[in-house]
N, C-alpha and C. Protein backbone atom coordinates (compact mmCIF):
# COMPACT_ATOMS: atom_id res chain seq x y z
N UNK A 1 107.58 81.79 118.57
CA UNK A 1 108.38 82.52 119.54
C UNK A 1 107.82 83.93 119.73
N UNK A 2 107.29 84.28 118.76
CA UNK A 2 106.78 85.88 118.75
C UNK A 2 105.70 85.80 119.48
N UNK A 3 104.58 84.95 119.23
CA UNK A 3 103.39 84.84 120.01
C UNK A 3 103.41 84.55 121.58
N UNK A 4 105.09 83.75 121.66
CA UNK A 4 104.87 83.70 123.17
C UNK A 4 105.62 84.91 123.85
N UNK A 5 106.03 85.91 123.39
CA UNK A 5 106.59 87.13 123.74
C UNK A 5 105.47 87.85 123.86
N UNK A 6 104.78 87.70 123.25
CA UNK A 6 103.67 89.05 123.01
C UNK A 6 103.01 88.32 124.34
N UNK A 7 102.37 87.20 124.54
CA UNK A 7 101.75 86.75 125.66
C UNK A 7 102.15 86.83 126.72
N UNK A 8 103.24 86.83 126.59
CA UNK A 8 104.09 86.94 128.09
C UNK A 8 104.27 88.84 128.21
N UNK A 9 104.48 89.57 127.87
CA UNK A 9 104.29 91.18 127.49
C UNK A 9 102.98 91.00 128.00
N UNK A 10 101.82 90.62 127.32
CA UNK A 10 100.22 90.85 127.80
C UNK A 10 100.31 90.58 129.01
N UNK A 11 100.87 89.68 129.36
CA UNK A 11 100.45 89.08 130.98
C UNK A 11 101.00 89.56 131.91
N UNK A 12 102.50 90.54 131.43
CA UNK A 12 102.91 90.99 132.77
C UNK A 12 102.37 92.84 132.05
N UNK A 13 101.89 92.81 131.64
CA UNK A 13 100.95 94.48 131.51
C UNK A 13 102.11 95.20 131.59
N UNK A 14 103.28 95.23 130.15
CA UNK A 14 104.03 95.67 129.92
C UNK A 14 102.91 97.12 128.83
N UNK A 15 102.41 96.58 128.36
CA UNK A 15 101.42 97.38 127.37
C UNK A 15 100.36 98.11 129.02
N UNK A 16 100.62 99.65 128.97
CA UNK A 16 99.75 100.00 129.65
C UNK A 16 98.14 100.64 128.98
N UNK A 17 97.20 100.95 129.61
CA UNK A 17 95.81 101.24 129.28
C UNK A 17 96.54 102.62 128.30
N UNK A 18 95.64 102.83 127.84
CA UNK A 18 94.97 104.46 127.22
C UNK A 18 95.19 105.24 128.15
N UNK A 19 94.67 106.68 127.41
CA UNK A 19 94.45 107.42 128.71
C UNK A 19 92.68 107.16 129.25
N UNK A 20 92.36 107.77 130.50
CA UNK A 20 91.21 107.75 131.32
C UNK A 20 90.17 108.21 130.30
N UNK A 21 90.79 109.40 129.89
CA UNK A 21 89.76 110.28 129.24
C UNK A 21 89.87 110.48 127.86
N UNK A 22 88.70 110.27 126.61
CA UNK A 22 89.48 110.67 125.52
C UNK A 22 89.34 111.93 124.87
N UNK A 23 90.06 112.08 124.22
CA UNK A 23 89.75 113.57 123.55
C UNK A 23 89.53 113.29 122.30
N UNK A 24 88.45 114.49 121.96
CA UNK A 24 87.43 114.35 120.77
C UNK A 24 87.76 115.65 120.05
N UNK A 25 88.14 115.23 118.89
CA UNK A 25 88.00 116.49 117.82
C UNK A 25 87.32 117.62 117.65
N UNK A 26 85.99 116.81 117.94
CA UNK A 26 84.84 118.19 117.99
C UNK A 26 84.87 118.47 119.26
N UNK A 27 85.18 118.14 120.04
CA UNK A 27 84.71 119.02 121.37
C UNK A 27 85.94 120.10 120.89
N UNK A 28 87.29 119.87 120.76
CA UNK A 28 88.24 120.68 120.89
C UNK A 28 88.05 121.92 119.75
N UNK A 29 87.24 121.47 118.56
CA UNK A 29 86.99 122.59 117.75
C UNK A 29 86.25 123.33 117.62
N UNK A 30 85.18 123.08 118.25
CA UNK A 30 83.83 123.81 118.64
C UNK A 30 83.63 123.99 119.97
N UNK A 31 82.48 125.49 119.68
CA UNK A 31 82.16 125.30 121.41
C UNK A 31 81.02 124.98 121.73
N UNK A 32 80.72 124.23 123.12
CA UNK A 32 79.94 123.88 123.75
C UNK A 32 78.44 124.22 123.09
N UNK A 33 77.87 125.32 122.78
CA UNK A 33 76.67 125.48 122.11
C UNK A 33 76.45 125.16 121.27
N UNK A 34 77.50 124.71 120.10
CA UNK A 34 77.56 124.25 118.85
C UNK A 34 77.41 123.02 119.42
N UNK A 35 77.78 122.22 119.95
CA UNK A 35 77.76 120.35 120.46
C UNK A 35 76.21 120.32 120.96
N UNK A 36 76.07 121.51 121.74
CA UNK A 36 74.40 121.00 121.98
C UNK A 36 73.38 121.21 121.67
N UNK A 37 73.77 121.92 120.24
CA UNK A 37 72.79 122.30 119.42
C UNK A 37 72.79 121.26 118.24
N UNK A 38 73.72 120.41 118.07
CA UNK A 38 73.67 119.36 116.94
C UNK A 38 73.14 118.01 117.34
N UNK A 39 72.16 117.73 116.95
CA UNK A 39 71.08 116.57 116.87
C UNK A 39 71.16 115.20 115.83
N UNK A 40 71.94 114.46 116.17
CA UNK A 40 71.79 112.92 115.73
C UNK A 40 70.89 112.46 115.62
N UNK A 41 70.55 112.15 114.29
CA UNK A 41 68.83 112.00 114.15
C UNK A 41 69.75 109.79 113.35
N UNK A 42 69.40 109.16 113.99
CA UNK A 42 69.75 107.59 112.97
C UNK A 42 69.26 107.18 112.16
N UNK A 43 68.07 107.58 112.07
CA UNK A 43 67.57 107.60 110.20
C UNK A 43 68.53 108.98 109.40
N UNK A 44 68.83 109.50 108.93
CA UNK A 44 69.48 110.29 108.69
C UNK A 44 71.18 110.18 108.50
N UNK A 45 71.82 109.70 107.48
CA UNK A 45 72.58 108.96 107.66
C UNK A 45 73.35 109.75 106.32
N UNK A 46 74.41 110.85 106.94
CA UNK A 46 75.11 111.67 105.75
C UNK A 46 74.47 112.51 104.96
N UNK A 47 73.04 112.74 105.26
CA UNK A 47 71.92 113.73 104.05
C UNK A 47 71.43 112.64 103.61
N UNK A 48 71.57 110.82 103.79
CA UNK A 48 70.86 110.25 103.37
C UNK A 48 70.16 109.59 104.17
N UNK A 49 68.82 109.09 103.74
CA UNK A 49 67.99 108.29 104.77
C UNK A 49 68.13 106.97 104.21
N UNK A 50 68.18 106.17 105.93
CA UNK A 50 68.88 104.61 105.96
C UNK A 50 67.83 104.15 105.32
N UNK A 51 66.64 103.97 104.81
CA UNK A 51 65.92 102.73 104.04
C UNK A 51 66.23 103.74 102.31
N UNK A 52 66.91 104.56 102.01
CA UNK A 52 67.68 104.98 100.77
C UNK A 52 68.62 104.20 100.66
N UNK A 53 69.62 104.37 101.74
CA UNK A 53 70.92 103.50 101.66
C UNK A 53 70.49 101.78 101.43
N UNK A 54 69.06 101.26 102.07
CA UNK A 54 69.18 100.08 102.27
C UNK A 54 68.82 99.40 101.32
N UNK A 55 67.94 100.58 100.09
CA UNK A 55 67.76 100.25 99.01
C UNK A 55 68.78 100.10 97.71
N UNK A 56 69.46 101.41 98.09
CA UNK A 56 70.86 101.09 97.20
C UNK A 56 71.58 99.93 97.71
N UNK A 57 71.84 99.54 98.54
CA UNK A 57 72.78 97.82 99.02
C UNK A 57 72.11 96.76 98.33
N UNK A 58 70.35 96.51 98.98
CA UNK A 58 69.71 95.90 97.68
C UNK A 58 70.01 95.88 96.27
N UNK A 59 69.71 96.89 95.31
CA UNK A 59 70.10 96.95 94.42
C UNK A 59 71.76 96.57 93.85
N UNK A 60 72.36 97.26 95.13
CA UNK A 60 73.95 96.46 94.58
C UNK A 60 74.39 95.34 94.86
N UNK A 61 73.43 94.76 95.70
CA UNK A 61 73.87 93.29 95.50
C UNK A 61 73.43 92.70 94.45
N UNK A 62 71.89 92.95 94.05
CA UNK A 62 71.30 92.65 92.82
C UNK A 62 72.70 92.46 91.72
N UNK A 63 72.97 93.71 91.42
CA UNK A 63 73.70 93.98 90.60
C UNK A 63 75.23 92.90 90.41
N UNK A 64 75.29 93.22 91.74
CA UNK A 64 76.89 92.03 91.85
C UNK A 64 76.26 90.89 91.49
N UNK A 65 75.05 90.44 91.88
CA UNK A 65 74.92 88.61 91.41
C UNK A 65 74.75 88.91 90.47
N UNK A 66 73.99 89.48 89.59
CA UNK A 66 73.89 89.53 88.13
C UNK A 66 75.10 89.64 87.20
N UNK A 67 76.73 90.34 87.35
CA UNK A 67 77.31 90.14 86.88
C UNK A 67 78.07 89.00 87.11
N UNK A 68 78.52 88.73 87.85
CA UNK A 68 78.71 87.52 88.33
C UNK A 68 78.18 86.44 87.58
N UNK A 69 76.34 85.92 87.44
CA UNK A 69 76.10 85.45 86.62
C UNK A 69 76.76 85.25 84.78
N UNK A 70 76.59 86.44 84.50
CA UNK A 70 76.73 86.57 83.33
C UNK A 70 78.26 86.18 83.13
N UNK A 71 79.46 86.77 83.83
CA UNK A 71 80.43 85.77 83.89
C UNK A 71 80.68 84.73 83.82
N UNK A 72 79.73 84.06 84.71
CA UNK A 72 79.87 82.31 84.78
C UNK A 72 79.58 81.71 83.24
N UNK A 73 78.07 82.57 82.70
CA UNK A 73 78.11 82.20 82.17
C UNK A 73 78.63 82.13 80.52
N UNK A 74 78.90 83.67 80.17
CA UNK A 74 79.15 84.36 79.30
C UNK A 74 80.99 83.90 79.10
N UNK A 75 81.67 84.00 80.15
CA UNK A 75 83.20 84.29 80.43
C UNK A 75 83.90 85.20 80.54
């Protein structure tokens, strides 16, 4: 009964859009020279570089199967 309320709500666009435009934190806290002076670099990922990160995931998966193992087999 709930699912056909909600469907019937969706279909007559009781739920309206968003707004048009969104508003962004940083634009509102900084100004304009500060936004276009900051450079998104995608290797660069928090002060860390993504084949760092991709090596630590490696390694922690390593790590998860290995305990895991030893569980199975240990108990």
């Amino acid at each position: 009964a709930d699912y056909s309320q909600l469907g019937f709500s969706l279909r007559s666009n009781i739920f309206q859009d968003g707004p048009l435009e969104s508003q962004s934190l940083m634009k509102e806290s900084y100004t304009p020279d500060v936004i276009q002076k900051a450079i998104w670099d995608p290797k660069n990922w928090h002060g860390r570089r993504t084949d760092e990160l991709g090596k630590w995931h490696q390694k922690n998966a390593l790590n998860l199967n290995l305990q895991k193992a030893f569980e199975d087999k240990y108990g």
